[in-house]
N, C-alpha and C. Protein backbone atom coordinates (compact mmCIF):
# COMPACT_ATOMS: atom_id res chain seq x y z
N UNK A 1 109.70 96.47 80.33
CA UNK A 1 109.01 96.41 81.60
C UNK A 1 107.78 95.52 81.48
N UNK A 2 107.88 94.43 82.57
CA UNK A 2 106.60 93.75 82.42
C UNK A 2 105.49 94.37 83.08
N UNK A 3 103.85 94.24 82.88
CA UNK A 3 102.89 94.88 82.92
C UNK A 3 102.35 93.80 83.88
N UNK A 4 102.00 93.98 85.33
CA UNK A 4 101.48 92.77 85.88
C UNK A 4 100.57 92.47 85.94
N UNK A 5 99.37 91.44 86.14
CA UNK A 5 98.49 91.41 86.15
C UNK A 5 97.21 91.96 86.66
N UNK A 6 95.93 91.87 85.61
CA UNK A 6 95.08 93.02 86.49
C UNK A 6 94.54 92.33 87.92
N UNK A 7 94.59 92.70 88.77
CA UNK A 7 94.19 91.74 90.14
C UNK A 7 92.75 92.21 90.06
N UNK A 8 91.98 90.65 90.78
CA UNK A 8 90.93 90.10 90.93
C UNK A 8 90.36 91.33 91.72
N UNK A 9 90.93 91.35 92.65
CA UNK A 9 89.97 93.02 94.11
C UNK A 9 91.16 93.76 94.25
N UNK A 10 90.98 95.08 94.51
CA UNK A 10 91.84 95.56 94.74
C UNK A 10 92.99 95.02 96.06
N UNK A 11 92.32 94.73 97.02
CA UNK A 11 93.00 93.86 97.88
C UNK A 11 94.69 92.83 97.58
N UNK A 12 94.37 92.68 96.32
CA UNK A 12 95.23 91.56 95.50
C UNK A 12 96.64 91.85 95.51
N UNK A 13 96.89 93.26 95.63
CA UNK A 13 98.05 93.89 95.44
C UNK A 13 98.30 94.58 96.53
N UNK A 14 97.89 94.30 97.61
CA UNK A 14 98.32 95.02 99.19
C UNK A 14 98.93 94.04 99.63
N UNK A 15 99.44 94.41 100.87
CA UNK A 15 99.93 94.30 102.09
C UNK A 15 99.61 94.82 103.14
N UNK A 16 99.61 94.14 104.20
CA UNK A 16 99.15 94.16 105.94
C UNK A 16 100.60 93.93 106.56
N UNK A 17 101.41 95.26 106.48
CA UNK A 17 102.45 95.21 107.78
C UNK A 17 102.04 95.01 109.10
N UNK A 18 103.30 94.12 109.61
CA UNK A 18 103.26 94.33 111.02
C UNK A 18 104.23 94.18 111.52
N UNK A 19 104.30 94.44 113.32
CA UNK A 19 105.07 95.51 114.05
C UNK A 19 106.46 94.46 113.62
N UNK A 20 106.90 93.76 113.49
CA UNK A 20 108.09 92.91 113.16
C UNK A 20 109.19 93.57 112.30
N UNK A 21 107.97 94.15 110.99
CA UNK A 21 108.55 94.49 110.22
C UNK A 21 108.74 96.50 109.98
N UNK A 22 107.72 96.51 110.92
CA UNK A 22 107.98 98.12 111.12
C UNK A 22 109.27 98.60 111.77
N UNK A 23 109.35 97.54 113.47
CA UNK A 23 110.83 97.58 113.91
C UNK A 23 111.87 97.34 113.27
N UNK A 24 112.31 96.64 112.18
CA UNK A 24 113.11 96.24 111.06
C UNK A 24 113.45 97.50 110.58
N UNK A 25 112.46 98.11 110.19
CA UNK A 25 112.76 99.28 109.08
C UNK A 25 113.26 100.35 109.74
N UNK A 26 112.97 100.67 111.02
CA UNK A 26 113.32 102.05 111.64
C UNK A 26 114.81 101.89 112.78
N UNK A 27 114.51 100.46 113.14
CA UNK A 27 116.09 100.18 114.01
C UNK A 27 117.26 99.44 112.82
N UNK A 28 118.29 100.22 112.50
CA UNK A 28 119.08 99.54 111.69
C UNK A 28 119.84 98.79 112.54
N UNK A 29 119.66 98.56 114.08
CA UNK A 29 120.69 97.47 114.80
C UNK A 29 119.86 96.10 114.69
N UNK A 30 119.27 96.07 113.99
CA UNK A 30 117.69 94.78 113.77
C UNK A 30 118.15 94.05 112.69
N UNK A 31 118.03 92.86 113.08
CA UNK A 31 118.73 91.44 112.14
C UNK A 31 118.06 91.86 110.73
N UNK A 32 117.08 92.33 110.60
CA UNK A 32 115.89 92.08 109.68
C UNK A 32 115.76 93.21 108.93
N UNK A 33 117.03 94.48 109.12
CA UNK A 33 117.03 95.89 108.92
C UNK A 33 116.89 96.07 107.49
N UNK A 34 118.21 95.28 106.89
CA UNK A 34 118.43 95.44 105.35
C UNK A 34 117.38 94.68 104.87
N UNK A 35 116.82 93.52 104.73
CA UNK A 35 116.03 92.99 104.14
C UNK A 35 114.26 93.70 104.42
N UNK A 36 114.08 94.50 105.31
CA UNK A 36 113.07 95.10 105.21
C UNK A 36 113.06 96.57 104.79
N UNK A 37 114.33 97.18 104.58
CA UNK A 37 114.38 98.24 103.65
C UNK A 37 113.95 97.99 102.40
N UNK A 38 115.21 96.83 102.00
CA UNK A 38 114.82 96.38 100.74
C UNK A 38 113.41 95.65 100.25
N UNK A 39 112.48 95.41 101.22
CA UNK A 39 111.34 94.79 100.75
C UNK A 39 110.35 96.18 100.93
N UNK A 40 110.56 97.08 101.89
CA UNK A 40 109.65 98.38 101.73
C UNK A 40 109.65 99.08 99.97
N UNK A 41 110.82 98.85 99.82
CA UNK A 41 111.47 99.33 98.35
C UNK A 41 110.79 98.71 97.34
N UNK A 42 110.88 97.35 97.43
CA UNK A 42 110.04 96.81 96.38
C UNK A 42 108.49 96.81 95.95
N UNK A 43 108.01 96.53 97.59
CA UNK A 43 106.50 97.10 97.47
C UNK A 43 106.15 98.24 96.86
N UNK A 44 107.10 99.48 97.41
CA UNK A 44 107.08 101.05 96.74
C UNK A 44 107.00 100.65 95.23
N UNK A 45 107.91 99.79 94.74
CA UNK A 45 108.33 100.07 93.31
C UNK A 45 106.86 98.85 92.31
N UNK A 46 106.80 98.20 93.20
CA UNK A 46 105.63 97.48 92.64
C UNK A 46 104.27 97.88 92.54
N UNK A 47 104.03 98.94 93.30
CA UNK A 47 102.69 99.29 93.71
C UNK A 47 101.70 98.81 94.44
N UNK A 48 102.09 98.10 95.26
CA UNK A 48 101.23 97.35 96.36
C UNK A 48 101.05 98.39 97.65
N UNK A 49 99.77 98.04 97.79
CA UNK A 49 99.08 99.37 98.79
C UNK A 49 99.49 98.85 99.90
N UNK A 50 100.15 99.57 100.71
CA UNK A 50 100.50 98.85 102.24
C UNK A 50 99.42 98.94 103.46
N UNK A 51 98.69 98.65 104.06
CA UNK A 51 98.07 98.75 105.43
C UNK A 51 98.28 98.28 106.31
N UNK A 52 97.68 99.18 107.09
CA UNK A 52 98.80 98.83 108.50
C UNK A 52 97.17 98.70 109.61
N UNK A 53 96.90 97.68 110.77
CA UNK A 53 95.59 97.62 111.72
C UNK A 53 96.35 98.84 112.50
N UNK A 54 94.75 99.28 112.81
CA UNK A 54 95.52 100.18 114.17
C UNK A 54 96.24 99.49 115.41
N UNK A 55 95.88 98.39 115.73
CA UNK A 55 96.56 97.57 117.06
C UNK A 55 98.26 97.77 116.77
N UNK A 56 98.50 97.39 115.41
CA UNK A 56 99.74 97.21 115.31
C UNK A 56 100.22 98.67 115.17
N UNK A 57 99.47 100.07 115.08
CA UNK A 57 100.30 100.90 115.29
C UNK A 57 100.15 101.33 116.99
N UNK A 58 99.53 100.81 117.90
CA UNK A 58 99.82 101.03 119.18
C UNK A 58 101.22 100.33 119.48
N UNK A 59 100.92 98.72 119.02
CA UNK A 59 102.14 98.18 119.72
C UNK A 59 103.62 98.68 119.03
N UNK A 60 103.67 99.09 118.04
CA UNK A 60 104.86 99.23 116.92
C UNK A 60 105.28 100.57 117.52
N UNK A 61 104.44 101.37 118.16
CA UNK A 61 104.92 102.67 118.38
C UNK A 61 105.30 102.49 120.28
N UNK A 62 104.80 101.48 121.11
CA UNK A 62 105.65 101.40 122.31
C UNK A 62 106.65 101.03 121.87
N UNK A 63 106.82 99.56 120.86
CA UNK A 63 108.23 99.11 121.00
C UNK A 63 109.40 100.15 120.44
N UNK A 64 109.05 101.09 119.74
CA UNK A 64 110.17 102.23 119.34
C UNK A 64 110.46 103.14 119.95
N UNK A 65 109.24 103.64 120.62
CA UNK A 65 109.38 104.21 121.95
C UNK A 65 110.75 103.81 122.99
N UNK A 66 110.46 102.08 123.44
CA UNK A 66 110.96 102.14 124.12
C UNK A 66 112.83 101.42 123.95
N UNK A 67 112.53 100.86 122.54
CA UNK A 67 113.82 100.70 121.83
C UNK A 67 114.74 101.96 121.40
N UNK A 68 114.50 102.99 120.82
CA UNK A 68 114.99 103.84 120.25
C UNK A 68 114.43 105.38 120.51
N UNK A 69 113.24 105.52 121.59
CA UNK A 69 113.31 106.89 122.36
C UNK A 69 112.23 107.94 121.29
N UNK A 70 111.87 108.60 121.92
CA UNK A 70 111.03 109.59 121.67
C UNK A 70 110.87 109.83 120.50
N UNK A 71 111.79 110.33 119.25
CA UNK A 71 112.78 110.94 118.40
C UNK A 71 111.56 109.62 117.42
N UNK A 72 111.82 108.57 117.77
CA UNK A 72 111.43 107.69 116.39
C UNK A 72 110.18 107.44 116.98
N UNK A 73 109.82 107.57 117.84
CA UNK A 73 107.84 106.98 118.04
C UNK A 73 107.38 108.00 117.35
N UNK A 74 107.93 109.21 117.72
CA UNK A 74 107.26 110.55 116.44
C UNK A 74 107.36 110.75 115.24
N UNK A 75 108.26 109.97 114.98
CA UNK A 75 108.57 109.71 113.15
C UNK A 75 107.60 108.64 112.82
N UNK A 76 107.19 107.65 113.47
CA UNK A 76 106.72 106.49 113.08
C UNK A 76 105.14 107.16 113.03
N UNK A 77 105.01 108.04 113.66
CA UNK A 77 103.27 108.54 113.77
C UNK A 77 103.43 109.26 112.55
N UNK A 78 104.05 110.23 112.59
CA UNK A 78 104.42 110.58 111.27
C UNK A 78 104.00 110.40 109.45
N UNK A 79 105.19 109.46 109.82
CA UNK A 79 105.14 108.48 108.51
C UNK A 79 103.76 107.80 108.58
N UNK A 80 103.11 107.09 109.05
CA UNK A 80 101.92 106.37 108.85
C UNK A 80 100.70 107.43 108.82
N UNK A 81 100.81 108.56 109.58
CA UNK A 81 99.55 108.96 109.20
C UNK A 81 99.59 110.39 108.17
N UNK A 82 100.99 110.25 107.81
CA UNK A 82 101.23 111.33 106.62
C UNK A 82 101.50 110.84 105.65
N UNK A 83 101.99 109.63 105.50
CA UNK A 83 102.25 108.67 104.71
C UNK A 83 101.07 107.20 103.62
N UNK A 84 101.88 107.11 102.81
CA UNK A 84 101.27 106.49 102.08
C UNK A 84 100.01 105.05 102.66
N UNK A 85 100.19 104.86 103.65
CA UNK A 85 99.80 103.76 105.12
C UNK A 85 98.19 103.64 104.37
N UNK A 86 97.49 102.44 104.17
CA UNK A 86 96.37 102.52 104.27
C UNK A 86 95.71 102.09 106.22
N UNK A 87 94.88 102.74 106.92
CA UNK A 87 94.94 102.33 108.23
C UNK A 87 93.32 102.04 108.31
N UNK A 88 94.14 100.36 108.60
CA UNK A 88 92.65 99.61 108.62
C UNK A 88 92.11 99.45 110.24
N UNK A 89 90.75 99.96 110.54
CA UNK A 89 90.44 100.05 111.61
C UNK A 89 89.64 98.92 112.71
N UNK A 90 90.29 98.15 113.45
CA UNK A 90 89.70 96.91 113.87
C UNK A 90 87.84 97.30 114.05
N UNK A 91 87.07 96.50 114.22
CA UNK A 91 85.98 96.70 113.96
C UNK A 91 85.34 95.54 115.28
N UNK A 92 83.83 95.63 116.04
CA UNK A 92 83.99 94.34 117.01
C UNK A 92 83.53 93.22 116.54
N UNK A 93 83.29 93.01 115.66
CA UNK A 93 83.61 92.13 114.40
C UNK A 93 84.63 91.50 114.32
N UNK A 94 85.53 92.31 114.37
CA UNK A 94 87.13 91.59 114.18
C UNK A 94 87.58 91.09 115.37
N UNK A 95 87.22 91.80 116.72
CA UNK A 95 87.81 91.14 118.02
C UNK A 95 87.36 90.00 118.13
N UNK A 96 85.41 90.15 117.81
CA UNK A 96 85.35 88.68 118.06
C UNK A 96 85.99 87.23 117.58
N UNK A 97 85.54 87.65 115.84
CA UNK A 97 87.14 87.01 115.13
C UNK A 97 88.27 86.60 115.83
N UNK A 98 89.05 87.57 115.96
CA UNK A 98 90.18 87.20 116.89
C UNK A 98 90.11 86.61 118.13
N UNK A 99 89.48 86.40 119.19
CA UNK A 99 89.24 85.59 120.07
C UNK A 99 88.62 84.18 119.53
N UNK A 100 88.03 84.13 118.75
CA UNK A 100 87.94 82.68 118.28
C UNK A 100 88.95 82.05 117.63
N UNK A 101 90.10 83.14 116.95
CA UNK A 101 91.09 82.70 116.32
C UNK A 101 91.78 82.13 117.11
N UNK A 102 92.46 82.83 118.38
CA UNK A 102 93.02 82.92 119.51
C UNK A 102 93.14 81.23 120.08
N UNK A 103 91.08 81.04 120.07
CA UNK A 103 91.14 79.76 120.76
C UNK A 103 91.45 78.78 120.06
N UNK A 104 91.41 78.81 118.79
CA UNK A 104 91.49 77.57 117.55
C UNK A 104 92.91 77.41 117.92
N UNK A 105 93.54 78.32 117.65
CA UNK A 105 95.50 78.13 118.01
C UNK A 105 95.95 78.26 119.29
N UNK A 106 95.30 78.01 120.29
CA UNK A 106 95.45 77.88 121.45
C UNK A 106 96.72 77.31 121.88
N UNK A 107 97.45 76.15 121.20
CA UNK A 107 98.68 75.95 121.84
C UNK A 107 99.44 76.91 121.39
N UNK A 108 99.51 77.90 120.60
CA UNK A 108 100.68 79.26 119.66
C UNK A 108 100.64 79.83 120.70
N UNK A 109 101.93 80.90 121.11
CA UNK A 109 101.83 82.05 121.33
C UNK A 109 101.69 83.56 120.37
N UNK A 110 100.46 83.46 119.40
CA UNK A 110 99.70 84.02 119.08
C UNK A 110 99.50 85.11 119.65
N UNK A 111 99.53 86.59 119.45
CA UNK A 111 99.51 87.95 120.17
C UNK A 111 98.28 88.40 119.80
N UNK A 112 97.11 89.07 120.58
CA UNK A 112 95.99 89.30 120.12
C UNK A 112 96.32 90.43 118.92
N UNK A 113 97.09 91.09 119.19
CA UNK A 113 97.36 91.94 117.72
C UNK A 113 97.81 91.63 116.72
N UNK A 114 98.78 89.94 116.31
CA UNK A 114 98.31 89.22 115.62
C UNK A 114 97.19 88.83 114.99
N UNK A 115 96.13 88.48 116.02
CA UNK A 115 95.08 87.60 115.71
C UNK A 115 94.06 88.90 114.92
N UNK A 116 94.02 90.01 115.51
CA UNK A 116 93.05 91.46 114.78
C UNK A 116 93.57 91.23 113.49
N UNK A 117 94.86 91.74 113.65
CA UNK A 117 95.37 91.33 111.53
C UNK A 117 95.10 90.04 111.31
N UNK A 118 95.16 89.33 111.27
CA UNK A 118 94.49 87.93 110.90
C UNK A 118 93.19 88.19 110.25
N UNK A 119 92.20 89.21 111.35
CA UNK A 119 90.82 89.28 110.98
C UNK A 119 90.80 90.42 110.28
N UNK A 120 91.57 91.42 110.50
CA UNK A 120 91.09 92.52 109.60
C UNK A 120 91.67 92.26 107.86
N UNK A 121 92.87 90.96 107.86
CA UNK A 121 93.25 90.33 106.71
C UNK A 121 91.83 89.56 106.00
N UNK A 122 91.10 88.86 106.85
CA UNK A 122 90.76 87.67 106.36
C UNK A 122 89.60 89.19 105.64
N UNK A 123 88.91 89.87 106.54
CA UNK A 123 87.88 90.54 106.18
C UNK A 123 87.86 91.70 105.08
N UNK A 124 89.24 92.12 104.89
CA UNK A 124 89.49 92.82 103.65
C UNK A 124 90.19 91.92 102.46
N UNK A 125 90.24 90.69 102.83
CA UNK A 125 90.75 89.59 101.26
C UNK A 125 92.69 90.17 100.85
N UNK A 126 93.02 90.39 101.82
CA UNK A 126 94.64 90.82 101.85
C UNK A 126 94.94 89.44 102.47
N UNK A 127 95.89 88.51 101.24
CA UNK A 127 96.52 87.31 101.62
C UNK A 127 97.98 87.70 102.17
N UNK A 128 99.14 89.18 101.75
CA UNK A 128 99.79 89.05 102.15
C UNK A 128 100.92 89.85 103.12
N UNK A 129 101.41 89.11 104.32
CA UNK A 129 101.79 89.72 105.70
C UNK A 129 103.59 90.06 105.31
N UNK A 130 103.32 91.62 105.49
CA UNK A 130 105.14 91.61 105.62
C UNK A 130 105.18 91.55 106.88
N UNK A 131 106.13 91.20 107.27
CA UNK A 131 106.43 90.41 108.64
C UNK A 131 107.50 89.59 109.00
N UNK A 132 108.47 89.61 109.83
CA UNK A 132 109.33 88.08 110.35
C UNK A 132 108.83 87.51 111.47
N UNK A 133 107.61 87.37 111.48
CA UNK A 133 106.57 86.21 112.16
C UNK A 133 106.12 85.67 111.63
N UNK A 134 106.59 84.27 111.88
CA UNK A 134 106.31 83.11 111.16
C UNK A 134 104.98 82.39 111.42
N UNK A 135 104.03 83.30 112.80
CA UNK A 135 102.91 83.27 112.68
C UNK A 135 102.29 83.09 111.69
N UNK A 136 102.13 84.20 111.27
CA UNK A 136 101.30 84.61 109.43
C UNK A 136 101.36 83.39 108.78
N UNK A 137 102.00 82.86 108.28
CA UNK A 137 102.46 81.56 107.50
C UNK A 137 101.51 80.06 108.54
N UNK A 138 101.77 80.37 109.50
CA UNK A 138 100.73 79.49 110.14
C UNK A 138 98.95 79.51 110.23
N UNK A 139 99.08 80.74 110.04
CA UNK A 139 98.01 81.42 109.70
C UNK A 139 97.50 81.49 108.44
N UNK A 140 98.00 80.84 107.31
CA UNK A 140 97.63 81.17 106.18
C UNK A 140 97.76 82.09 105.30
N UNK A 141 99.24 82.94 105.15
CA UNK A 141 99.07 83.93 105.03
C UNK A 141 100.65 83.82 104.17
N UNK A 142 100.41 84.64 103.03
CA UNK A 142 102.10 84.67 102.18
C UNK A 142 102.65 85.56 103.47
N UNK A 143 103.76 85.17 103.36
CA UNK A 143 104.88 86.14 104.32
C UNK A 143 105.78 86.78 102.98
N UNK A 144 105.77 88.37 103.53
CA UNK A 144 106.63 89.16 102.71
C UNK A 144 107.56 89.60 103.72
N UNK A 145 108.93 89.85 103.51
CA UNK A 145 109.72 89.38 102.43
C UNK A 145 109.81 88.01 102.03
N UNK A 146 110.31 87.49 100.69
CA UNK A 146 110.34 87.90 99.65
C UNK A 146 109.41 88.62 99.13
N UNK A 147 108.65 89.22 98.14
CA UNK A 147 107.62 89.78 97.77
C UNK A 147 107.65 89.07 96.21
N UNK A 148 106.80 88.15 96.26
CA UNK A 148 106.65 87.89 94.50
C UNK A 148 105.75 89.24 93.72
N UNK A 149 106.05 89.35 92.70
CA UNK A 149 104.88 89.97 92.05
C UNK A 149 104.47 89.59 90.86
């Protein structure tokens, strides 16, 4: 077994989910189902701390709501706040952030709950986004899956 490296901040070894990849994991009719099982798996097995902004658990919990019904918006509250979830709390700090982000990428369709993780990324030193928004990556940001370690 290799021993990985000691990271620089603790930060080094997290992750900042978002709602892309939350819907992935809980709808198995989702293009993105198996490959985000299998990347929840790996993070588990690697030890990378997952956090999740609160924005993205408002929006992550309508879209399951209204994809898959009652039954899983209550599992999803669940799991994140019984669960291993670190829950990073936007700050107005970060909105402002994000509205300046917002305007810099002005031609993107950029989601302001995007742009909060962006800031609550940039402000906790977490480079990397599980996600199938290819945002992040425009943003500066490793996209997980794959997950190197």
């Amino acid at each position: 077994m290799q021993i990985p490296p000691i990271p620089r901040s603790i930060y080094e070894r997290a992750v900042l989910i978002d709602t892309s990849a939350i819907c992935a994991i809980y709808d198995n009719t989702d293009s993105n189902h198996r490959r985000a099982s299998g990347c929840l798996q790996q993070i588990s097995e690697a030890a990378f701390s997952v956090h999740i902004a609160s924005p993205t658990i408002y929006e992550a919990h309508r879209r399951l709501l209204h994809l898959l019904g009652c039954q899983a918006g209550r599992e999803l509250l669940e799991d994140i706040y019984g669960g291993p979830y670190t829950i990073e709390r936007v700050t107005e700090a970060d909105e402002e952030q994000a509205r300046r982000h917002l305007l810099h990428f002005q031609d993107q369709d950029i989601s302001y709950t995007d742009a909060l993780n962006w800031a609550v990324m940039v402000r906790r030193g977490v480079s990397k986004a599980f996600t199938f928004d290819w945002h992040y990556s425009l943003m500066g940001f490793v996209l997980v899956p794959p997950l190197y370690v």
